[in-house]
Protein backbone atom coordinates (compact mmCIF):
# COMPACT_ATOMS: atom_id res chain seq x y z
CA UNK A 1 -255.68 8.99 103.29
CA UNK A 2 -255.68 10.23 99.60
CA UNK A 3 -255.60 13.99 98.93
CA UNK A 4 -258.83 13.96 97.96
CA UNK A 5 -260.21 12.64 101.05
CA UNK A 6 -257.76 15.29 102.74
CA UNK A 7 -259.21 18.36 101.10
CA UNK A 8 -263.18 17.13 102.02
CA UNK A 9 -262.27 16.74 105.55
CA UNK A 10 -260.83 20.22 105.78
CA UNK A 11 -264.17 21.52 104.12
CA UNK A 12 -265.56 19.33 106.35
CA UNK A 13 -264.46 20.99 109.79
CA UNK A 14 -264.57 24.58 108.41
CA UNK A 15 -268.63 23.09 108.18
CA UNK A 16 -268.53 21.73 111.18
CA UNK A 17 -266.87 24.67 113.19
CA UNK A 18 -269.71 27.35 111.47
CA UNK A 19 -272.31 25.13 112.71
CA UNK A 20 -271.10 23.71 115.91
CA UNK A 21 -272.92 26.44 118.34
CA UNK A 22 -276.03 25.43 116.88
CA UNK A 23 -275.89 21.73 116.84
CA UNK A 24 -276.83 18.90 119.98
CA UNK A 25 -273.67 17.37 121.09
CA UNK A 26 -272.27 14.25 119.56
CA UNK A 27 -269.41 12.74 120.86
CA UNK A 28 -266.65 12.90 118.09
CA UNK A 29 -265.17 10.12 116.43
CA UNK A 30 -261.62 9.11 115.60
CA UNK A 31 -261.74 10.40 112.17
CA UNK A 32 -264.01 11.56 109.46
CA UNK A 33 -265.87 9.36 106.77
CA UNK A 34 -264.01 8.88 103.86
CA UNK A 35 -264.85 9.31 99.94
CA UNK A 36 -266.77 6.89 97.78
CA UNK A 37 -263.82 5.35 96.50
CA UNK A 38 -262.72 4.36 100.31
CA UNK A 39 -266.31 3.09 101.53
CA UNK A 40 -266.18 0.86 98.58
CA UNK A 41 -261.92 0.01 99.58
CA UNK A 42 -263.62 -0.97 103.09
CA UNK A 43 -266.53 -2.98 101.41
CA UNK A 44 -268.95 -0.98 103.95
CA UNK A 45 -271.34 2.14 103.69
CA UNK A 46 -272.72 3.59 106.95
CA UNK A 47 -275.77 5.29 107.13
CA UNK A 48 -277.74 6.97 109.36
CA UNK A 49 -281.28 6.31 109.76
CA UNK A 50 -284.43 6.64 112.22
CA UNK A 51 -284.72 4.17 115.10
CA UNK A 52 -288.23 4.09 115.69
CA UNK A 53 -290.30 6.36 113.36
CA UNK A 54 -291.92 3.21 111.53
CA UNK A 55 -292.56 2.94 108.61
CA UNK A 56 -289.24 5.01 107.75
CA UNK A 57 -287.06 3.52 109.51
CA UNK A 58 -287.27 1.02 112.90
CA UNK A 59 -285.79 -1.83 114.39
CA UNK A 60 -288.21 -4.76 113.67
CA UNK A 61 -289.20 -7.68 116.56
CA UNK A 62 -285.82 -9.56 115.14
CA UNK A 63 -283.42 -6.57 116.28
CA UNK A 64 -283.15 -5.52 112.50
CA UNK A 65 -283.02 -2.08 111.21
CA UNK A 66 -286.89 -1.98 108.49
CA UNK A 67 -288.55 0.40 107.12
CA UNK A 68 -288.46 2.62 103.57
CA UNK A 69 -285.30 3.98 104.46
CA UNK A 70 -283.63 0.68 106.03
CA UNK A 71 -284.86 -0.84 102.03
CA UNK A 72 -283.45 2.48 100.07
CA UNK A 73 -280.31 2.32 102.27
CA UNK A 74 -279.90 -1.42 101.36
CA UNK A 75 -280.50 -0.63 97.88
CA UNK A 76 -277.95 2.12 97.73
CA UNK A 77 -275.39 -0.91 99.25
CA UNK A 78 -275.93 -2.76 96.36
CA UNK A 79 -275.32 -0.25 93.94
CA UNK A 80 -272.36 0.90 95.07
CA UNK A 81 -271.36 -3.09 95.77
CA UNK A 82 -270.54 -3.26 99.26
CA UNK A 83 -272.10 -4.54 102.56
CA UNK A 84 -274.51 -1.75 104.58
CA UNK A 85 -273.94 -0.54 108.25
CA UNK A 86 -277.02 0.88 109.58
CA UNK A 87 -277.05 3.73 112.06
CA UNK A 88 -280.32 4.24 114.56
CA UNK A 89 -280.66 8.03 115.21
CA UNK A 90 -282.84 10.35 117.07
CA UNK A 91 -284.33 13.04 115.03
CA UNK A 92 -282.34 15.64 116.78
CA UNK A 93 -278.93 13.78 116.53
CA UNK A 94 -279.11 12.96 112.61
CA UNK A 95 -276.91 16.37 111.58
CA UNK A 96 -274.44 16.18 114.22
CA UNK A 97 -273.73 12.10 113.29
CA UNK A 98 -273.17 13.10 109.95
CA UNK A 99 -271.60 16.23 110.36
CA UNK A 100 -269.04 14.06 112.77
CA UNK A 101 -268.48 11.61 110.67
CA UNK A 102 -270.11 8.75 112.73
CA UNK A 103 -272.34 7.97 109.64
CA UNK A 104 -271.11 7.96 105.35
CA UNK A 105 -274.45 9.31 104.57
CA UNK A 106 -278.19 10.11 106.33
CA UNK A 107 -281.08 8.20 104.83
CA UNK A 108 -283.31 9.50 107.83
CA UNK A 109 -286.62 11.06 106.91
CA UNK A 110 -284.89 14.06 106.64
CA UNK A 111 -286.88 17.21 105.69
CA UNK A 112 -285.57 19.33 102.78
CA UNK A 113 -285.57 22.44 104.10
CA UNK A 114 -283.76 25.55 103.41
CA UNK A 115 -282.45 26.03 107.25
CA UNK A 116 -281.59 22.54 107.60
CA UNK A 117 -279.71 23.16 103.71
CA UNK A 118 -277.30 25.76 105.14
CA UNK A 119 -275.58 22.98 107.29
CA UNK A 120 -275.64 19.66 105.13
CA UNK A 121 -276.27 18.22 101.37
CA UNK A 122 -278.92 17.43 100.26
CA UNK A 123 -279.69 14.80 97.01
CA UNK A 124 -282.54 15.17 95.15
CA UNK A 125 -285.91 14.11 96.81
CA UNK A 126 -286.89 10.18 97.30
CA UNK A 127 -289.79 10.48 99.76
CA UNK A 128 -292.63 13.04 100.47
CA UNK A 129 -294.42 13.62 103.71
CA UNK A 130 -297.34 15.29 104.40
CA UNK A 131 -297.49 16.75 108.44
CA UNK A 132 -300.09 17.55 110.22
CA UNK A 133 -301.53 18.12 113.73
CA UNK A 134 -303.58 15.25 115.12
CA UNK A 135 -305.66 15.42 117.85
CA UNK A 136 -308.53 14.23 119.80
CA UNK A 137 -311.79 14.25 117.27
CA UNK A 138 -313.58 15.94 120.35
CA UNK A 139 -311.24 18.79 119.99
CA UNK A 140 -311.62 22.32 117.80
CA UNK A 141 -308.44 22.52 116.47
CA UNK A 142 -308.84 24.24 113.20
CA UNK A 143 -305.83 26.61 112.93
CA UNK A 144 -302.91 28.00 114.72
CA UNK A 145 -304.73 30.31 116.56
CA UNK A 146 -307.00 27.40 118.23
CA UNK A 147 -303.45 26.16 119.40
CA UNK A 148 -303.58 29.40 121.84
CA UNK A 149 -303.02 28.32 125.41
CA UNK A 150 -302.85 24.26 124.28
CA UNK A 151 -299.80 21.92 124.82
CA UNK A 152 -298.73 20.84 121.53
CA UNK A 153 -295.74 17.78 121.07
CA UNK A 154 -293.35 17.84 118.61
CA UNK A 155 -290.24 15.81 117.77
CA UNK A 156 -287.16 18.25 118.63
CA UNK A 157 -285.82 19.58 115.78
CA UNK A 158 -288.31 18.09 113.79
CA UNK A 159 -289.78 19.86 110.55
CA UNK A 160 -293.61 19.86 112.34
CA UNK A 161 -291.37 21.76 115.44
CA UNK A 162 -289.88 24.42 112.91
CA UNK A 163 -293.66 24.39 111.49
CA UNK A 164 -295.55 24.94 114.97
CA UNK A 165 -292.99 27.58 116.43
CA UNK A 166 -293.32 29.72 113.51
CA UNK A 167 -296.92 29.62 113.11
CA UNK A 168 -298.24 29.74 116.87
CA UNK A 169 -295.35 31.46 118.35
CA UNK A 170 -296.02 31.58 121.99
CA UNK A 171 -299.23 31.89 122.25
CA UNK A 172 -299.08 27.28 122.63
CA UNK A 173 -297.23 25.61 125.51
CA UNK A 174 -294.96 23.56 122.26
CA UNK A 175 -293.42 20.28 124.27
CA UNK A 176 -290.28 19.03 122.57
CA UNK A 177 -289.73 14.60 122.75
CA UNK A 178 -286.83 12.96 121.69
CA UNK A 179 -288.82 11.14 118.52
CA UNK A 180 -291.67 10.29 117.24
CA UNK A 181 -292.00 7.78 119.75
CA UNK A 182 -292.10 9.81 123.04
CA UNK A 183 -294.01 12.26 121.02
CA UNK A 184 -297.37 9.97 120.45
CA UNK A 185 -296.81 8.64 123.78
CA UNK A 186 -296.87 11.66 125.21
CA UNK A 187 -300.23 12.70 123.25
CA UNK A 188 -302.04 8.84 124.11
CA UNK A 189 -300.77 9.46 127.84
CA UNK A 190 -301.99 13.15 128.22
CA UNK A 191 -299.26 14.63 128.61
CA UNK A 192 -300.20 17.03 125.46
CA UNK A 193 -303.45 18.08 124.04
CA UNK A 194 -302.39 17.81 120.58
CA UNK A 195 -299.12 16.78 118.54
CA UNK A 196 -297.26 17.55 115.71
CA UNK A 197 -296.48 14.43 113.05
CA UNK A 198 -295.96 13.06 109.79
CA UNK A 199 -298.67 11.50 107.30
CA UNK A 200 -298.71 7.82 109.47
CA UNK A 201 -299.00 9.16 112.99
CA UNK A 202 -302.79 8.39 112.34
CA UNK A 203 -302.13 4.57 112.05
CA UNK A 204 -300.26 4.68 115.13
CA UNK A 205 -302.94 6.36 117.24
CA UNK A 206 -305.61 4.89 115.90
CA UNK A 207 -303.83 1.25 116.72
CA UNK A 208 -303.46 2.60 120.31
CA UNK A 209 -306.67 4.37 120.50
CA UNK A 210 -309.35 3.40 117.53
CA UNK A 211 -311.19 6.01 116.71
CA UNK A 212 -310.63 8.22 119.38
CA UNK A 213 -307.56 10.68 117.09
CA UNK A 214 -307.60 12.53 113.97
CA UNK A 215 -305.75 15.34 111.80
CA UNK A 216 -306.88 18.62 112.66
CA UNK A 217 -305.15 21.06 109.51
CA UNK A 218 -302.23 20.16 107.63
CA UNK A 219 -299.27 21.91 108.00
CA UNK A 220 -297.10 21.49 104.83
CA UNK A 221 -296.31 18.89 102.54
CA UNK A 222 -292.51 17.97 103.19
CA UNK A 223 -289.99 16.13 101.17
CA UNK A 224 -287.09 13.65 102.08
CA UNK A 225 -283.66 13.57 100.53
CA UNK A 226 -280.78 11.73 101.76
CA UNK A 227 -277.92 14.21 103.27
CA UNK A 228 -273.97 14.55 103.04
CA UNK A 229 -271.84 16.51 104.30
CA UNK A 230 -270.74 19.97 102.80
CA UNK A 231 -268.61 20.07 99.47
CA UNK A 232 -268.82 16.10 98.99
CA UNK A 233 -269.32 16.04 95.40
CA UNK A 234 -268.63 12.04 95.28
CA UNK A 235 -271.28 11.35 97.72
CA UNK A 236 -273.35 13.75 96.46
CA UNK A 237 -273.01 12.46 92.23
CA UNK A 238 -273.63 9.18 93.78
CA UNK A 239 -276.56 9.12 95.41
CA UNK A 240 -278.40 11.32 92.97
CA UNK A 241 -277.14 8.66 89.93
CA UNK A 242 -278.64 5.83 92.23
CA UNK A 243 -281.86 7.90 93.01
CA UNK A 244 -282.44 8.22 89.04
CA UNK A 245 -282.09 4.37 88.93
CA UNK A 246 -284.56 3.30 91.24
CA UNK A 247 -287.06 6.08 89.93
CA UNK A 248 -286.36 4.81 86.51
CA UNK A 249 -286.62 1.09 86.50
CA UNK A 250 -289.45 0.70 89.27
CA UNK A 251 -287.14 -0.41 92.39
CA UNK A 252 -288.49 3.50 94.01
CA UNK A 253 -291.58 2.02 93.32
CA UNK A 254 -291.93 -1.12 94.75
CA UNK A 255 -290.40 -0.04 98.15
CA UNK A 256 -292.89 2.57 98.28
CA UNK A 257 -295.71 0.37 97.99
CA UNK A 258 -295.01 -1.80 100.32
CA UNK A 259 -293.87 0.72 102.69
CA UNK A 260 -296.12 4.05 102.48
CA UNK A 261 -299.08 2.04 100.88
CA UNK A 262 -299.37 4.36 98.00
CA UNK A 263 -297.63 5.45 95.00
CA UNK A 264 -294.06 7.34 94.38
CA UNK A 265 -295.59 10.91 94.37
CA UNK A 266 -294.65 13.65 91.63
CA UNK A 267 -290.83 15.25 93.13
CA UNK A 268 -290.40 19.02 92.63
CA UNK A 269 -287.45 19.64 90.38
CA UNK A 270 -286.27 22.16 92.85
CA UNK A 271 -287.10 23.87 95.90
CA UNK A 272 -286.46 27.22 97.45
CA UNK A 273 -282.87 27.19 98.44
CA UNK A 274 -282.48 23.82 98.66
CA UNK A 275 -279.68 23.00 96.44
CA UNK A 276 -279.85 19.61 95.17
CA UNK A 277 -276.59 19.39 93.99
CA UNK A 278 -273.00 20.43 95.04
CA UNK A 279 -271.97 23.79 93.60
């Protein structure tokens, strides 16, 4: 292991250790993910990514990680010149993979936000997300306060979670599923009066139930970057240098269009302590 690699890990656990309390347990792994310069030694980059939040990131009917991350992450492989390993996480196991070491390098719908900041890297945004609460178009949900005395489902540890505590407190019974999954499942099923979810939960319910689901308010407009861990700087330099490619010559583009059916939207050129870059 070179010096370099030596001195990240260290930063590494000191991370890991401040954070460890707060995190869902992972099982650990042999040893941590290397730098750059070794991922590219070993021909391989790992990355973490969604396992069923499509169109993000899925397996498809051939067993095959798909989706707008699964074509970024496979773009980022080819940039850096080696083969991709992908990763299928939970929402609320994406941190502790990286922060473990199990993945290089998270491109997993995650939310840039300044709690979730505190604990990993961030690059600059790729992706932007716009969550909402969807429910039942027979249903006054207006507000937070109509979410007094309903069941609400969110994805656990989930952005639309963070959103949903803070705004309705206790005054709604807030369910917390696995993913995205379990969490329209659980709102098709009955389970839940209303859920939490990103900009596409409205496909999925309507291809389960036409007509019968629609968003209620929106609750912020989110944006995705892909996450390192702590004091990385390689990882870090690198993905932002192949972020500015793809937004540059189109590649950002074309993924998007055939994933989110619309265009790249405008990226903020910072957000509220959200560093974007390592210090």
């Amino acid at each position: 292991m070179t010096s370099k690699s030596m001195k990240l890990n260290r930063r590494v656990l000191l991370a890991l250790a401040a954070v460890t309390v707060a995190l869902p347990f992972v099982a650990p792994v042999d040893a941590f993910a290397g730098t750059v310069e070794e991922a590219k030694a070993k021909g391989k980059v790992v990355i973490g990514i969604q396992g069923d939040n499509s169109p993000w990131g899925f397996v498809n009917s051939s067993g095959v990680q798909d989706g707008l991350d699964a074509d970024i992450g496979k773009a980022f492989a080819d940039y850096l010149g080696v083969k991709v390993e992908f990763v299928p996480l939970a929402v609320a196991n994406r941190i502790p993979a990286l922060m473990t070491g199990k993945v290089d390098v998270l491109f997993a719908t995650m939310g840039m936000t300044a709690e979730r900041a505190k604990t990993i890297q961030y690059s600059q945004p790729y992706a932007g997300n716009v969550l909402s609460v969807y429910g039942p178009k027979d249903k006054k949900i207006a507000g937070y306060d109509d979410l007094t005395g309903v069941s609400v489902g969110v994805p656990k540890s989930s952005a639309m979670d963070t959103s949903i505590t803070a705004g309705a407190g206790t005054k709604a019974n807030i369910l917390r599923f696995d993913d995205d999954a379990a969490n329209i499942q659980a709102l098709i099923s009955g389970q839940v009066e209303v859920v939490g979810g990103n900009q596409f939960y409205g496909d999925r319910l309507n291809a389960a139930a036409a007509g019968k689901y629609e968003p209620k308010f929106d609750l912020t407009t989110l944006y995705n970057g892909a996450g390192t861990r702590p004091g990385e700087k390689d990882w870090n330099e690198t993905i932002n240098s192949f972020l500015v490619k793809i937004k540059g010559d189109g590649e950002l583009a074309k993924i998007y269009t055939k994933w989110m059916k619309r265009e790249v939207p405008a990226f903020p050129e910072s957000l509220p302590d959200v560093p974007f870059t390592v210090k």
